[in-house]
Protein backbone atom coordinates (compact mmCIF):
# COMPACT_ATOMS: atom_id res chain seq x y z
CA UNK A 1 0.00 0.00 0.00
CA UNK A 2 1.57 3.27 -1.49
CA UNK A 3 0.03 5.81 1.64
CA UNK A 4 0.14 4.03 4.69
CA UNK A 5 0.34 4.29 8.45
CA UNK A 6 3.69 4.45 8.58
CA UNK A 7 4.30 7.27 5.61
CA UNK A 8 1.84 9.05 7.40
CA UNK A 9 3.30 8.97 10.33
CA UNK A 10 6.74 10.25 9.40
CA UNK A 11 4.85 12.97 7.70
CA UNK A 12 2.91 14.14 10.51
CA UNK A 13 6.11 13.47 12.69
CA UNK A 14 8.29 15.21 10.91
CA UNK A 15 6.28 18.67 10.25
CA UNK A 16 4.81 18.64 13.96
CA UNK A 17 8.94 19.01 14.39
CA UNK A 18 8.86 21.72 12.87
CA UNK A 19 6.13 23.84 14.86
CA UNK A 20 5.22 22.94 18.45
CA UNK A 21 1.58 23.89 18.53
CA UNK A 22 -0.87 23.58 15.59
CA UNK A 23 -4.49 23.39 15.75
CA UNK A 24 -5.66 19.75 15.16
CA UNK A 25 -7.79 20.72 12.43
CA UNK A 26 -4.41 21.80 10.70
CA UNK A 27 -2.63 18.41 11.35
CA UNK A 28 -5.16 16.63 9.28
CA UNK A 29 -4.40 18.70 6.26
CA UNK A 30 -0.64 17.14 6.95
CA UNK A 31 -0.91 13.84 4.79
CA UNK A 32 -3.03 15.23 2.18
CA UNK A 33 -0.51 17.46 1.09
CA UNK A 34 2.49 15.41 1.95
CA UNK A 35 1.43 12.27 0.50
CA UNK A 36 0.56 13.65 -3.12
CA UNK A 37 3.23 13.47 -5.21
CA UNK A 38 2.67 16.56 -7.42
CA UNK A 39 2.13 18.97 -4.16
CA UNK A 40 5.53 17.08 -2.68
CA UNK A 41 7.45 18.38 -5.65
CA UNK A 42 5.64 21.68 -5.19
CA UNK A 43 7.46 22.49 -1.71
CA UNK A 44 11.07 21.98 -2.87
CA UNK A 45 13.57 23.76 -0.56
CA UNK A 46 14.37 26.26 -3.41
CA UNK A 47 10.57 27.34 -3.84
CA UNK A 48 10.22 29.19 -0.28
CA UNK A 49 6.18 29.21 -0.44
CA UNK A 50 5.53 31.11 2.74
CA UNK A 51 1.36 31.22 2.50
CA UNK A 52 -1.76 28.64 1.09
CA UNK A 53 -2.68 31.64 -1.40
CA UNK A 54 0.68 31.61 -2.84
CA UNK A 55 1.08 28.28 -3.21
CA UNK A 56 -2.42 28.23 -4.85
CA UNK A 57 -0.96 31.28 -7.06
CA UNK A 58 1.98 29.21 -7.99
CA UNK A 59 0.75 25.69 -8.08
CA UNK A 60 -3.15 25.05 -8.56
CA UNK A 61 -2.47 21.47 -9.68
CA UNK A 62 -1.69 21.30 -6.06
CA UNK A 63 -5.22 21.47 -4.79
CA UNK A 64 -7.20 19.00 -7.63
CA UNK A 65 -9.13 16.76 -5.88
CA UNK A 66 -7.61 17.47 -2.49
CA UNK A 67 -11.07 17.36 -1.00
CA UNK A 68 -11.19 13.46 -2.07
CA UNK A 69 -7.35 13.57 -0.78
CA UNK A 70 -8.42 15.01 2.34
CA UNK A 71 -11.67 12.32 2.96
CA UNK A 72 -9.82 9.24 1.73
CA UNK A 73 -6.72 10.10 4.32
CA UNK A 74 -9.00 11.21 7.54
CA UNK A 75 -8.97 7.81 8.77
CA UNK A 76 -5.41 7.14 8.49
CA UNK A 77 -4.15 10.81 9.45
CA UNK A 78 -6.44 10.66 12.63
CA UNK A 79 -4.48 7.26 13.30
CA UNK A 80 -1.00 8.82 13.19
CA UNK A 81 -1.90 11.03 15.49
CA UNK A 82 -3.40 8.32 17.97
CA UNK A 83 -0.32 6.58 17.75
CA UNK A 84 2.07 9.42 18.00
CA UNK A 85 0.19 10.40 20.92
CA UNK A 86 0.46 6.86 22.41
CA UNK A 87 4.71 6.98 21.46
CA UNK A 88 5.02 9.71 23.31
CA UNK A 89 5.64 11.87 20.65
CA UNK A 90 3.12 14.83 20.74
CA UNK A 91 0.22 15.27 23.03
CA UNK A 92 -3.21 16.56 22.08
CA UNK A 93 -5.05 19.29 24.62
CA UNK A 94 -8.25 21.20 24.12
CA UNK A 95 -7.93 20.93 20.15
CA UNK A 96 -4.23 21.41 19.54
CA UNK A 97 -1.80 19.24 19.47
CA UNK A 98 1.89 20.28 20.77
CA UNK A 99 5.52 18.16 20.39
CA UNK A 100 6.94 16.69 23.05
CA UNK A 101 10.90 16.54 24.00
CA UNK A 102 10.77 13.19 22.78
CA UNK A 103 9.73 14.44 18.92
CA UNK A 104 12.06 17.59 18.92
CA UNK A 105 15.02 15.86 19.57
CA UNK A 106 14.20 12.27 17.68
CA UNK A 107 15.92 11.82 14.54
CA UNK A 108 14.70 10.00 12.00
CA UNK A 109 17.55 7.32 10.50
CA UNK A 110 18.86 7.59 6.83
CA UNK A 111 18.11 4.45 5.99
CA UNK A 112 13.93 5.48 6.07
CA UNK A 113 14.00 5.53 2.26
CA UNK A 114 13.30 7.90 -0.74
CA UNK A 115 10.32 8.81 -0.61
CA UNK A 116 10.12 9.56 3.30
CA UNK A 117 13.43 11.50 2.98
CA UNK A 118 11.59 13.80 0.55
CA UNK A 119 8.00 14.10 2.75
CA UNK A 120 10.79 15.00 5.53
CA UNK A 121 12.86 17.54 3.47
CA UNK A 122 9.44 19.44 2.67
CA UNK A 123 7.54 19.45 5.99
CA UNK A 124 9.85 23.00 6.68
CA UNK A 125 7.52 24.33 4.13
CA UNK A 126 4.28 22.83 4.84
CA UNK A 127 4.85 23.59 8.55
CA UNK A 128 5.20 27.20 7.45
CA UNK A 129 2.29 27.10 5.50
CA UNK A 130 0.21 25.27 8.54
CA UNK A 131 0.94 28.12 10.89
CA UNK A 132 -1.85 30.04 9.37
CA UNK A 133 -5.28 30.41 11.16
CA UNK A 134 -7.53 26.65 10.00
CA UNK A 135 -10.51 28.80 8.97
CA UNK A 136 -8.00 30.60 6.17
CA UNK A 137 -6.47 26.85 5.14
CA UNK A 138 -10.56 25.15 5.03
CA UNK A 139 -11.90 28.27 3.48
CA UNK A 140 -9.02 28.48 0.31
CA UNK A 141 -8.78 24.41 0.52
CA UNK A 142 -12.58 24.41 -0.49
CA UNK A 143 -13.12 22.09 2.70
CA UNK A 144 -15.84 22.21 5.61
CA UNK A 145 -14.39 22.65 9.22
């Protein structure tokens, strides 16, 4: 299976390392983007997207079907986070979720493979782009909150 628990995971994992609070309504927009192969290659370290709108500006093909994205993921995202929770890694309190010691100073080995070296490398980004308010993200995302 191409997305799975464990891709997920490292995705989550690795942009929740990059920002220590985000609302929980922002970590499930995580694997959607991350997973997707054509919005991966959208956050390469050399394209510095710093908002949603711009990277909407720059790359629409990024948000095609990302509603279906977005549904068929919710399941699996919401299970990263249980068992990131459960490994100690971030915690989850009145609707955000916040890393732990244990996730900000856990690195992930070399040996974790292309594609996860590449959903790493561009959770910087994404991270950025996940700072901004989840009624912004839903509202230009074409999603319900």
């Amino acid at each position: 299976m191409y997305n799975n628990t464990a891709i997920g995971m490292i995705a989550v994992l690795a942009t929740m390392q990059n920002i220590n609070r985000m609302d929980i309504a922002n970590v499930l927009l995580i694997n959607p983007f991350l997973l997707h192969s054509d919005t991966l290659m959208s956050f390469k370290p050399n394209s510095n997207l710093r908002s949603i709108e711009e990277l909407l500006a720059k790359h629409p093909k990024t948000v095609v079907n990302f509603s279906d994205r977005y549904e068929s993921l919710l399941t699996m995202t919401m299970n990263c986070l249980i068992v990131a929770v459960e490994a100690g890694f971030v915690t989850v309190d009145d609707g955000f979720v916040y890393a732990t010691s244990k996730l900000e100073t856990y690195e992930f080995t070399n040996n974790i493979g292309h594609r996860a070296k590449r959903i790493i490398k561009a959770s910087p980004m994404l991270a950025k782009i996940l700072q901004a308010d989840s009624l912004s993200l839903y509202y230009n995302l074409q999603l319900p909150l």
